[in-house]
PDB file of N, CA and C in Angstrom:
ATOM      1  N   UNK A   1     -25.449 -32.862  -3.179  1.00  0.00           N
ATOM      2  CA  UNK A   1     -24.771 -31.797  -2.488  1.00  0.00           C
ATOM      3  C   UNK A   1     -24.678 -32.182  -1.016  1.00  0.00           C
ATOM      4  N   UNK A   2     -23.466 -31.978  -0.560  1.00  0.00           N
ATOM      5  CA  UNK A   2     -23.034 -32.406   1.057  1.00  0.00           C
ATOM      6  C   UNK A   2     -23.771 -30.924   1.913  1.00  0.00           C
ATOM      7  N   UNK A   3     -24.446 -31.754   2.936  1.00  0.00           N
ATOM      8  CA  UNK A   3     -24.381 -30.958   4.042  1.00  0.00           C
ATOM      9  C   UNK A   3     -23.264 -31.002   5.252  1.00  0.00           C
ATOM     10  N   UNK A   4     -23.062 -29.646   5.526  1.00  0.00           N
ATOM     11  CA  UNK A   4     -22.260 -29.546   6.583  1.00  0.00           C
ATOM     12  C   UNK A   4     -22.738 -28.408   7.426  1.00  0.00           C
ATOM     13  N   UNK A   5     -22.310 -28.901   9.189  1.00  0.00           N
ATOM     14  CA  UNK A   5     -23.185 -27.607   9.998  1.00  0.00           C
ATOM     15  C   UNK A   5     -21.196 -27.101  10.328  1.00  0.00           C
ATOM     16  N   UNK A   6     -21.511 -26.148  11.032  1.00  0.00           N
ATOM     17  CA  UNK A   6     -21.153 -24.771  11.469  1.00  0.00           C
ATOM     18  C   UNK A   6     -20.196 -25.617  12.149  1.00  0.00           C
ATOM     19  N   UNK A   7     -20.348 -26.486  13.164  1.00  0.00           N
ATOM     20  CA  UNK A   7     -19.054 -27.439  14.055  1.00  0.00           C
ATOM     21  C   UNK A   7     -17.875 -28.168  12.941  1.00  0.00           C
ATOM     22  N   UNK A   8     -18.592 -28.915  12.169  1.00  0.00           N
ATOM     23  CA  UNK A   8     -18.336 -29.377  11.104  1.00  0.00           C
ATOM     24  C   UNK A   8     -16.788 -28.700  10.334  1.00  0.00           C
ATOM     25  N   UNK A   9     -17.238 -27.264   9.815  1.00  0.00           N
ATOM     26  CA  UNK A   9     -16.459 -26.806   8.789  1.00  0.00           C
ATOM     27  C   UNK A   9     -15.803 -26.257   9.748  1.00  0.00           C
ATOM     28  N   UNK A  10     -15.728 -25.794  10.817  1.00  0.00           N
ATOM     29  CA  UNK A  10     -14.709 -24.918  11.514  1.00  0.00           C
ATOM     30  C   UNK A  10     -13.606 -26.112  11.676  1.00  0.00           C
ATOM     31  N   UNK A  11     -14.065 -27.294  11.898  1.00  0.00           N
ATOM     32  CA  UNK A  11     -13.072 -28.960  13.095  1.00  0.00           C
ATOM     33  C   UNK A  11     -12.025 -29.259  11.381  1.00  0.00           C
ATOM     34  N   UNK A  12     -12.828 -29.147  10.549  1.00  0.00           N
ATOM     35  CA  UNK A  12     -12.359 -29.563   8.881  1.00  0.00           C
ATOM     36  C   UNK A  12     -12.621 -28.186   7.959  1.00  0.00           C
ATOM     37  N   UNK A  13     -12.148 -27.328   8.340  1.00  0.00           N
ATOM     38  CA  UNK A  13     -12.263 -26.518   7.282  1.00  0.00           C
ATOM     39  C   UNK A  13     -11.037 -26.510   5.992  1.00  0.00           C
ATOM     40  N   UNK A  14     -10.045 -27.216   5.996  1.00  0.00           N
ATOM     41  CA  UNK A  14      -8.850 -27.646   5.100  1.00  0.00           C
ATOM     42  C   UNK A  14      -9.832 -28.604   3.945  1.00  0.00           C
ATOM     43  N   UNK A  15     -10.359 -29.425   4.497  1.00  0.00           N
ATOM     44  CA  UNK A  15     -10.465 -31.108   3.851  1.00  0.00           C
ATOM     45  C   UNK A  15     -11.690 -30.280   3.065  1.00  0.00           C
ATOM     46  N   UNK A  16     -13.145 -29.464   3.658  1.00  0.00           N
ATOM     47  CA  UNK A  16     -14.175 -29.198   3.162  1.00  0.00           C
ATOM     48  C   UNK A  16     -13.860 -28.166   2.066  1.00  0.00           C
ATOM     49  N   UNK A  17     -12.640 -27.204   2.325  1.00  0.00           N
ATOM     50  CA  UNK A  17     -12.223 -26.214   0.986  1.00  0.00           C
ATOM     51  C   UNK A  17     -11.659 -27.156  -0.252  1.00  0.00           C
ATOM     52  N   UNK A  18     -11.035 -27.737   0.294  1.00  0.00           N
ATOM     53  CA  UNK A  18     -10.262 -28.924  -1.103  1.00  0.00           C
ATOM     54  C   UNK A  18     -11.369 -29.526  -1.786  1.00  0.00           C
ATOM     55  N   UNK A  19     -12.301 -29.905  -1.134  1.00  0.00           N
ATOM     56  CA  UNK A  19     -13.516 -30.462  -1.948  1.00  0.00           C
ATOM     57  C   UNK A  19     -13.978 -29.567  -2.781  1.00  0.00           C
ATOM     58  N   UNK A  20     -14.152 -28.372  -1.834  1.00  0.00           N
ATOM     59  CA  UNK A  20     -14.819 -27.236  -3.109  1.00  0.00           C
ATOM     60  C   UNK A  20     -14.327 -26.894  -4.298  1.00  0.00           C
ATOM     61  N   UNK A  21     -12.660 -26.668  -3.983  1.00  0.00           N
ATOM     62  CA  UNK A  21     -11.953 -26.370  -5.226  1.00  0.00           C
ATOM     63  C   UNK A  21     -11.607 -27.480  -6.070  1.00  0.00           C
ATOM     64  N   UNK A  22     -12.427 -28.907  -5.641  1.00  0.00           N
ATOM     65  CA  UNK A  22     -12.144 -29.438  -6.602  1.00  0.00           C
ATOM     66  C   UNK A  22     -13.506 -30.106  -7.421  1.00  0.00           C
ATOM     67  N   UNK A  23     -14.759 -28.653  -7.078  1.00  0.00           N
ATOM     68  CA  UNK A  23     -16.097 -28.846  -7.982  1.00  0.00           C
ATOM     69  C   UNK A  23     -17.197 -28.933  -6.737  1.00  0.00           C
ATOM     70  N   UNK A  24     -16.890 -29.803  -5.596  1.00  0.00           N
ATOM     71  CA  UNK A  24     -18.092 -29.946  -5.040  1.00  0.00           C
ATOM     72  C   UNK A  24     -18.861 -28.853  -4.978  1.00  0.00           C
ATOM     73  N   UNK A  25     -19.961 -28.838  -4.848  1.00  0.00           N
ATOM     74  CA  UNK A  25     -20.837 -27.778  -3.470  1.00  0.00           C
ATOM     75  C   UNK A  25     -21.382 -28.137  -2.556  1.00  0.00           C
ATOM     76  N   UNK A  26     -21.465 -26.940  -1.641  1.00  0.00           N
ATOM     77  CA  UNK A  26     -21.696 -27.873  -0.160  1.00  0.00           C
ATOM     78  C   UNK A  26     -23.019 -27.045   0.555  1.00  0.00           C
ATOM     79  N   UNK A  27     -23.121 -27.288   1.589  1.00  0.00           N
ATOM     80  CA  UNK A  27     -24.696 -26.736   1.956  1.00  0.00           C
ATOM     81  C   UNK A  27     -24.114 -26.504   3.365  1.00  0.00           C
ATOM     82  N   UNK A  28     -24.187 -25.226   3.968  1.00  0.00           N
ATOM     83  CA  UNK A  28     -23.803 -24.818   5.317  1.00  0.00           C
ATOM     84  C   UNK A  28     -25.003 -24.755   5.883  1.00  0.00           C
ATOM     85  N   UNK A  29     -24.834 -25.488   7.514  1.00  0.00           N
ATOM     86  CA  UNK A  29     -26.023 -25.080   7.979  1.00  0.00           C
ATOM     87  C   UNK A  29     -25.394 -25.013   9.519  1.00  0.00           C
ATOM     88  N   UNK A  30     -27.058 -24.115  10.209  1.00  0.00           N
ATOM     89  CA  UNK A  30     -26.582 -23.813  11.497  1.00  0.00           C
ATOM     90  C   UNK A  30     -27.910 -24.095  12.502  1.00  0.00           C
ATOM     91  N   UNK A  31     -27.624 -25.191  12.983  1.00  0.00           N
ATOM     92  CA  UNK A  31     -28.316 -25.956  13.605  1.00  0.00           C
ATOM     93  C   UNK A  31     -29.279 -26.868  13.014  1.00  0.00           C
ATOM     94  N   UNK A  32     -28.793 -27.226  12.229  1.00  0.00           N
ATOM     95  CA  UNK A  32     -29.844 -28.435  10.975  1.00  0.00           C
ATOM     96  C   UNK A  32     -30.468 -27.339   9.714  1.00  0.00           C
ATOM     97  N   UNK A  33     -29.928 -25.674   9.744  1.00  0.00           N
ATOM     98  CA  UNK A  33     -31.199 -25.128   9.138  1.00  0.00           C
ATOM     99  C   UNK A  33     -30.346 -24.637   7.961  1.00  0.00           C
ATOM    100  N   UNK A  34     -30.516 -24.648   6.418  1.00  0.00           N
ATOM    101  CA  UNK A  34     -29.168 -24.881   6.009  1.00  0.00           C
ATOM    102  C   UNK A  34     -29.381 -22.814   5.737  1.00  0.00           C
ATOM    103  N   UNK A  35     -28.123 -22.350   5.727  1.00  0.00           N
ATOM    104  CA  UNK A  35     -27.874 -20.939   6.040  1.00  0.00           C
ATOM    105  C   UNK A  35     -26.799 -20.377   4.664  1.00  0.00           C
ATOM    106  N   UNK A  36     -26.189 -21.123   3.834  1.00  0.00           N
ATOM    107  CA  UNK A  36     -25.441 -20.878   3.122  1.00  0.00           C
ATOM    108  C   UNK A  36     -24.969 -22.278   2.138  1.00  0.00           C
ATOM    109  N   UNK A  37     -24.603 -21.581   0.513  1.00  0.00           N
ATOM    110  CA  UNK A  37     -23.963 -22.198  -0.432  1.00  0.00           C
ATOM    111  C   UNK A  37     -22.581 -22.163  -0.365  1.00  0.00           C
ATOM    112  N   UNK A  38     -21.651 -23.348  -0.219  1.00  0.00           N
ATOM    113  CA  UNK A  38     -20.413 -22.777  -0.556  1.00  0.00           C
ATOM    114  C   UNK A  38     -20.077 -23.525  -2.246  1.00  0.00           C
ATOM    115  N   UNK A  39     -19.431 -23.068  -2.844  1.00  0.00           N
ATOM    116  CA  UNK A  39     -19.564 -23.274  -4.407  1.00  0.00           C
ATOM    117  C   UNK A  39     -18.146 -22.669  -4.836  1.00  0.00           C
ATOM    118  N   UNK A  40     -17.589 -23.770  -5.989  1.00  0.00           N
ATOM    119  CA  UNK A  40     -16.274 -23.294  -6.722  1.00  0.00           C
ATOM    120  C   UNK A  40     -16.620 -21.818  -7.364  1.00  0.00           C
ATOM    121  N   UNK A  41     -15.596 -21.084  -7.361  1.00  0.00           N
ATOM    122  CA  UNK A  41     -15.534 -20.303  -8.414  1.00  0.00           C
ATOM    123  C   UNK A  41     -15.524 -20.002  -9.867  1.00  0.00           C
ATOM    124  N   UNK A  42     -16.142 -19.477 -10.471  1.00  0.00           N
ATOM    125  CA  UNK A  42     -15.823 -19.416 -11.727  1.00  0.00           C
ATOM    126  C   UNK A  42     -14.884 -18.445 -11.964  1.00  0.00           C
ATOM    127  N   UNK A  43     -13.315 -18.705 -11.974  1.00  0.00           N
ATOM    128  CA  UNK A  43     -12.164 -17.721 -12.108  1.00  0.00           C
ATOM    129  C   UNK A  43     -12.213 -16.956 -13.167  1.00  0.00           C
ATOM    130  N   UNK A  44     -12.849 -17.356 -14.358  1.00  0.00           N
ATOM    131  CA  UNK A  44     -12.721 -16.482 -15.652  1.00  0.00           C
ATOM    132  C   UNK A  44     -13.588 -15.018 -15.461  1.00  0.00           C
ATOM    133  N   UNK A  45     -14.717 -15.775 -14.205  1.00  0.00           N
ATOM    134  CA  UNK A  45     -15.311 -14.300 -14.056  1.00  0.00           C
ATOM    135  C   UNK A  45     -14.977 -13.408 -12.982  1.00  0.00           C
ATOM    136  N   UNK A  46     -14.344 -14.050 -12.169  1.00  0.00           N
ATOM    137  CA  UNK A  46     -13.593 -13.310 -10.948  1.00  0.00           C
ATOM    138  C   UNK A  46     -12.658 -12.040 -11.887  1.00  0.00           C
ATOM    139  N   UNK A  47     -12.106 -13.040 -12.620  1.00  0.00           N
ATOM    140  CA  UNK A  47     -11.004 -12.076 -13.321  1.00  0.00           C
ATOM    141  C   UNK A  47     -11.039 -11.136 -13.928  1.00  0.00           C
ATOM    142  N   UNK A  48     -12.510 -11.194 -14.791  1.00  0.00           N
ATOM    143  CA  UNK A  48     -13.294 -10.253 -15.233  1.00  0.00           C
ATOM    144  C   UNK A  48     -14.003  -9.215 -14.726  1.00  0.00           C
ATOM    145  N   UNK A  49     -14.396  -9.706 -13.503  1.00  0.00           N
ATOM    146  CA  UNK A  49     -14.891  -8.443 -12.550  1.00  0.00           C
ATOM    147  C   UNK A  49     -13.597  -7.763 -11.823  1.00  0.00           C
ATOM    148  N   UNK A  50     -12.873  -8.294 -11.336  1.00  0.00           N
ATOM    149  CA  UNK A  50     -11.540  -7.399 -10.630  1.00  0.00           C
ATOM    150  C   UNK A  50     -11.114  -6.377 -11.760  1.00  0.00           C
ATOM    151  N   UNK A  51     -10.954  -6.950 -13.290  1.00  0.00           N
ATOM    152  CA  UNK A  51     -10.278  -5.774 -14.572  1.00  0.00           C
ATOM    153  C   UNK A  51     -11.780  -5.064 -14.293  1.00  0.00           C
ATOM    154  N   UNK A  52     -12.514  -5.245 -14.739  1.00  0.00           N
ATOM    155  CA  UNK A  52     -13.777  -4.525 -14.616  1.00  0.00           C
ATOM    156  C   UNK A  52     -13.825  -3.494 -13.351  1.00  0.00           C
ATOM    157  N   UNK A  53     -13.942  -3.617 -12.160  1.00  0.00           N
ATOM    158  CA  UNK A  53     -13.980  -3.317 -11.067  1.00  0.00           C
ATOM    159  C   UNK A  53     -12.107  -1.954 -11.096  1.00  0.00           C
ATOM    160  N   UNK A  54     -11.588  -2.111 -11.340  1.00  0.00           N
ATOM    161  CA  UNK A  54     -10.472  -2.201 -11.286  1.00  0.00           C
ATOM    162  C   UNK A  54     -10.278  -0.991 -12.464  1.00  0.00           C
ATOM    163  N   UNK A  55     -11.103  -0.974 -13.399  1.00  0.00           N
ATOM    164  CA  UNK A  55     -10.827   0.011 -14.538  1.00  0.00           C
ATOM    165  C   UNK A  55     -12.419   1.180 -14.233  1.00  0.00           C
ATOM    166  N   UNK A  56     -13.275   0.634 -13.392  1.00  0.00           N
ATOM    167  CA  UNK A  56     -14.307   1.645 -13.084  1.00  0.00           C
ATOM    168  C   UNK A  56     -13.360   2.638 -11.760  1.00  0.00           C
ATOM    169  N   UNK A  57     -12.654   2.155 -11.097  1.00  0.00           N
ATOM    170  CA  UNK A  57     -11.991   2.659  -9.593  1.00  0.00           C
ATOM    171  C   UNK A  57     -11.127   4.331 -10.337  1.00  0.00           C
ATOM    172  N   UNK A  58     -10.348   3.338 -11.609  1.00  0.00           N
ATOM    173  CA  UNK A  58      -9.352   4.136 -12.343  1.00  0.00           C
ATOM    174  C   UNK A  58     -10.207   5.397 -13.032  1.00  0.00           C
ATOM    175  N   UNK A  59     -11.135   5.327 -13.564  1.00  0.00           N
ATOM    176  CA  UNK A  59     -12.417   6.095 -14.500  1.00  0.00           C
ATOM    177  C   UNK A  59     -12.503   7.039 -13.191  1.00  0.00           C
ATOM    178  N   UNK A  60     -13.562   6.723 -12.208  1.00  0.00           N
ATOM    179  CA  UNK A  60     -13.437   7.686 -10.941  1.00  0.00           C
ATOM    180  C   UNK A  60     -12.761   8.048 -10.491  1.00  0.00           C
ATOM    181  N   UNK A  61     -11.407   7.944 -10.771  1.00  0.00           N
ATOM    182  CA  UNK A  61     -10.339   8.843  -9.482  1.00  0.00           C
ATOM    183  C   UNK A  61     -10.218   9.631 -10.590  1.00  0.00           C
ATOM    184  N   UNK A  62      -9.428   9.366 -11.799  1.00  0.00           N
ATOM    185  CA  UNK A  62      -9.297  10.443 -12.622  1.00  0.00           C
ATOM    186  C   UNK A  62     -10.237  11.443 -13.131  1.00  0.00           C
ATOM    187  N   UNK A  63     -11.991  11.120 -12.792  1.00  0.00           N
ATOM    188  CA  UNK A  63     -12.807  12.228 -13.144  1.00  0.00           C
ATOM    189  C   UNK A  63     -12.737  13.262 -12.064  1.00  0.00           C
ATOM    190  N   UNK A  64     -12.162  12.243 -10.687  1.00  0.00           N
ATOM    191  CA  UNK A  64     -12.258  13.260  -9.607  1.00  0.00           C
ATOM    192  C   UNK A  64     -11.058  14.310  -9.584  1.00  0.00           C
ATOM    193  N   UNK A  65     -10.251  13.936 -10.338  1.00  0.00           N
ATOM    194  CA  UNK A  65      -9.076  14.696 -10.736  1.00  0.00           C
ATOM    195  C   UNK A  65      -9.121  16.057 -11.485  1.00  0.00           C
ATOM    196  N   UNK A  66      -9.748  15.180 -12.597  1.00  0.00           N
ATOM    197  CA  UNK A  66     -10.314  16.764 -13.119  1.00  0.00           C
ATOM    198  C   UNK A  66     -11.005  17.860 -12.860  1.00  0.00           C
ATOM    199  N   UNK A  67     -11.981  17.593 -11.954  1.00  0.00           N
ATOM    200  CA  UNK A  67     -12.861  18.063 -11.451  1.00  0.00           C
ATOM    201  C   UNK A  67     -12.346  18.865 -10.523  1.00  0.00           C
ATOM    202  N   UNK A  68     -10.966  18.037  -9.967  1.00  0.00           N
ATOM    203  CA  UNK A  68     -10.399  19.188  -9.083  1.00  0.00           C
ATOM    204  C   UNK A  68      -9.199  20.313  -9.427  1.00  0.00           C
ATOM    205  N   UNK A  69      -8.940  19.991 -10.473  1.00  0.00           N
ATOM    206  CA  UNK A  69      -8.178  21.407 -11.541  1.00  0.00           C
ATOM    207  C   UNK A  69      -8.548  22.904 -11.123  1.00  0.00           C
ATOM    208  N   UNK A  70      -9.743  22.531 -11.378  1.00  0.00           N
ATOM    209  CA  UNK A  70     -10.213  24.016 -11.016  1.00  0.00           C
ATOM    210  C   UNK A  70      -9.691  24.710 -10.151  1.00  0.00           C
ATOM    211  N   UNK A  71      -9.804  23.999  -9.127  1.00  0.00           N
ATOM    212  CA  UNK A  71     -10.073  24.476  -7.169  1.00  0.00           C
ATOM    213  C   UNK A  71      -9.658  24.939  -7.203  1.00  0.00           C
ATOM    214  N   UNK A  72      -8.179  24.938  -7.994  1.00  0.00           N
ATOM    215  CA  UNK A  72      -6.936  25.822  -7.624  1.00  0.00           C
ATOM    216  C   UNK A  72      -6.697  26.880  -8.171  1.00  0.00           C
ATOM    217  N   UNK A  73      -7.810  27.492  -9.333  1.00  0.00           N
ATOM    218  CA  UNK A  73      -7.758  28.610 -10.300  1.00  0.00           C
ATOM    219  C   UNK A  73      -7.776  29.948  -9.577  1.00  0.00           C
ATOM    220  N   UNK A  74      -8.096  30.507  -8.291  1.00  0.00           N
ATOM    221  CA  UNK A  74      -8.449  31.519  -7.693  1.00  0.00           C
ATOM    222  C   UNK A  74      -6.692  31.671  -7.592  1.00  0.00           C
ATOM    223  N   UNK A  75      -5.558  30.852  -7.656  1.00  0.00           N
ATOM    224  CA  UNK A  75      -4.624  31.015  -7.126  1.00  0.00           C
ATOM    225  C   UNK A  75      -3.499  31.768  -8.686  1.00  0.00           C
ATOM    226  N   UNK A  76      -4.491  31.245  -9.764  1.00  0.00           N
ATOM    227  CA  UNK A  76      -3.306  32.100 -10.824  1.00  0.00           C
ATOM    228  C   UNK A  76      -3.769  33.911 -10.618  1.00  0.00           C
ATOM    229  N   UNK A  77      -2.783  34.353 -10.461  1.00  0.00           N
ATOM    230  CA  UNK A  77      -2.451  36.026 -10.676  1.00  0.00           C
ATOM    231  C   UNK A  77      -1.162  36.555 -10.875  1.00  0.00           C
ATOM    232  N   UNK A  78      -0.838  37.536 -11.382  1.00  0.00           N
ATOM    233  CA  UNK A  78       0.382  38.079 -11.926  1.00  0.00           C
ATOM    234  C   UNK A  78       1.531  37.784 -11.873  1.00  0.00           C
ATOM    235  N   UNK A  79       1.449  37.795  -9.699  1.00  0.00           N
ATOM    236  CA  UNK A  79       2.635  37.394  -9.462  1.00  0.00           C
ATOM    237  C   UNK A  79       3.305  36.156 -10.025  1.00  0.00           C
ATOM    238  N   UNK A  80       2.564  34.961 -10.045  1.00  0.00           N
ATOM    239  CA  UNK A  80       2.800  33.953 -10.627  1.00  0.00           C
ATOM    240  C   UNK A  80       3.689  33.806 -11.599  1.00  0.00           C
ATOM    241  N   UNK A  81       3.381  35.365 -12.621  1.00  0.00           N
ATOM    242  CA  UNK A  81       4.238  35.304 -14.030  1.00  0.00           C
ATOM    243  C   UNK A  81       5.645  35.242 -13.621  1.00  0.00           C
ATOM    244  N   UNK A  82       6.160  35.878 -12.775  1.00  0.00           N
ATOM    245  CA  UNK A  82       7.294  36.455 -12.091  1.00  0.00           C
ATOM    246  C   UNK A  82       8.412  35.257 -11.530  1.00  0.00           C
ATOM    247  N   UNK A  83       7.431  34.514 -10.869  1.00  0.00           N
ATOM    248  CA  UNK A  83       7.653  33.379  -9.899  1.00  0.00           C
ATOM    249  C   UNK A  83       8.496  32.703 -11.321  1.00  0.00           C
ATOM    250  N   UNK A  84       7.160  32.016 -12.219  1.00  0.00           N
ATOM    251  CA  UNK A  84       7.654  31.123 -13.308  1.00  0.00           C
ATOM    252  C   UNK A  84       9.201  31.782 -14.024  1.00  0.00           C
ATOM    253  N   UNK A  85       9.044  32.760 -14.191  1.00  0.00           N
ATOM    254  CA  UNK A  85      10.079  33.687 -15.145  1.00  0.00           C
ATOM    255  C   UNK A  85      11.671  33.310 -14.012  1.00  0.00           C
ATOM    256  N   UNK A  86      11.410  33.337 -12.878  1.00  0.00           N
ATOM    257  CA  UNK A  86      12.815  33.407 -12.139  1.00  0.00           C
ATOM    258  C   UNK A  86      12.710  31.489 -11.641  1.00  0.00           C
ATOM    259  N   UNK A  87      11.338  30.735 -11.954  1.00  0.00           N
ATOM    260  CA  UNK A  87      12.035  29.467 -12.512  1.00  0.00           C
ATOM    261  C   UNK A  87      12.467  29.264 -13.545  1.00  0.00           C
ATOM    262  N   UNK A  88      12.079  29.647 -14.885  1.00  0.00           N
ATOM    263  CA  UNK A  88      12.896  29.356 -16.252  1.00  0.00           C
ATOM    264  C   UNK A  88      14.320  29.852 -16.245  1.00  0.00           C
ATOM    265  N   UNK A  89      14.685  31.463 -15.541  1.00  0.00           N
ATOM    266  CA  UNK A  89      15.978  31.259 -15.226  1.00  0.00           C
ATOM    267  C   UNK A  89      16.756  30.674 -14.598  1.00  0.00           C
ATOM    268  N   UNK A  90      16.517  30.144 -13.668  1.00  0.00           N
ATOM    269  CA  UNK A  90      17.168  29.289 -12.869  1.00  0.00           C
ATOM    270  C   UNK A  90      17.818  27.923 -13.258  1.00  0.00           C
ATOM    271  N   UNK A  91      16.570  27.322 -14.442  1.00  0.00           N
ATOM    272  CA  UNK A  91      16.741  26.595 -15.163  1.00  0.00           C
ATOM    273  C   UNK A  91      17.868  26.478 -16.454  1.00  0.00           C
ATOM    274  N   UNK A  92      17.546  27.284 -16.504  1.00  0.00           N
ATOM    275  CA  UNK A  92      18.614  27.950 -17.737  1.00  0.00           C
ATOM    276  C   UNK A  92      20.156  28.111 -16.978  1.00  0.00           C
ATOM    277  N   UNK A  93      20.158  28.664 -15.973  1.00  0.00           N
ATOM    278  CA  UNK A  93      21.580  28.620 -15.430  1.00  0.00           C
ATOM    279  C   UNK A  93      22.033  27.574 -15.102  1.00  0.00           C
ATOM    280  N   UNK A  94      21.366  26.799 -14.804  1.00  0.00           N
ATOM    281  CA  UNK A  94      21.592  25.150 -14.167  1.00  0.00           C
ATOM    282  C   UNK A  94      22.173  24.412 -15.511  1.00  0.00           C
ATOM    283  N   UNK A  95      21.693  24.582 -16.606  1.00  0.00           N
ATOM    284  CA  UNK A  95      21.822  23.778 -17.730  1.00  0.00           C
ATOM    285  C   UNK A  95      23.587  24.474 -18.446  1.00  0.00           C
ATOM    286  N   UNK A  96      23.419  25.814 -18.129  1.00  0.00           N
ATOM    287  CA  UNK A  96      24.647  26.632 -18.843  1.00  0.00           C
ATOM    288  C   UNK A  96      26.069  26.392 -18.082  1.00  0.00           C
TER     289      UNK A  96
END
């Protein structure tokens, strides 16, 4: 495994990514002291965590959705019936 310090990858940071993506790993360090792995990806699991990640985001917004149905229940009362009734006509004339 290559070491590289902090001067290093900033002067070559093109040439030191191409290595990575093509398997190396490398050893970052900052001031001789090594501070970090840089390492290829394993894409099959990237891909897997983003759908993953990605279908938990979807799960939570829509529970938060439901959850907020309610809020708005203090707002059905009578008048409402009235309201809807002179939208279905309206509807109806539009279509006739």
């Amino acid at each position: 495994m290559r070491k590289v310090g902090t001067r290093e990858l900033k002067q070559h940071t093109g040439e030191i990514i191409e290595k990575v993506r093509m398997g190396e790993r490398v050893i970052l360090t900052l001031r001789g002291e090594p501070v970090a792995v840089i390492s290829p990806i394993d894409r099959e699991a990237v891909e897997e965590a983003v759908i993953s990640e990605a279908e938990r985001a979807e799960r939570e917004s829509l529970g938060w959705l439901a959850a907020g149905e309610g809020a708005f229940s203090f707002w059905e009362n009578e008048e409402d019936e009235i309201w809807d009734e002179v939208a279905e006509g309206s509807a109806r004339g539009a279509e006739g």
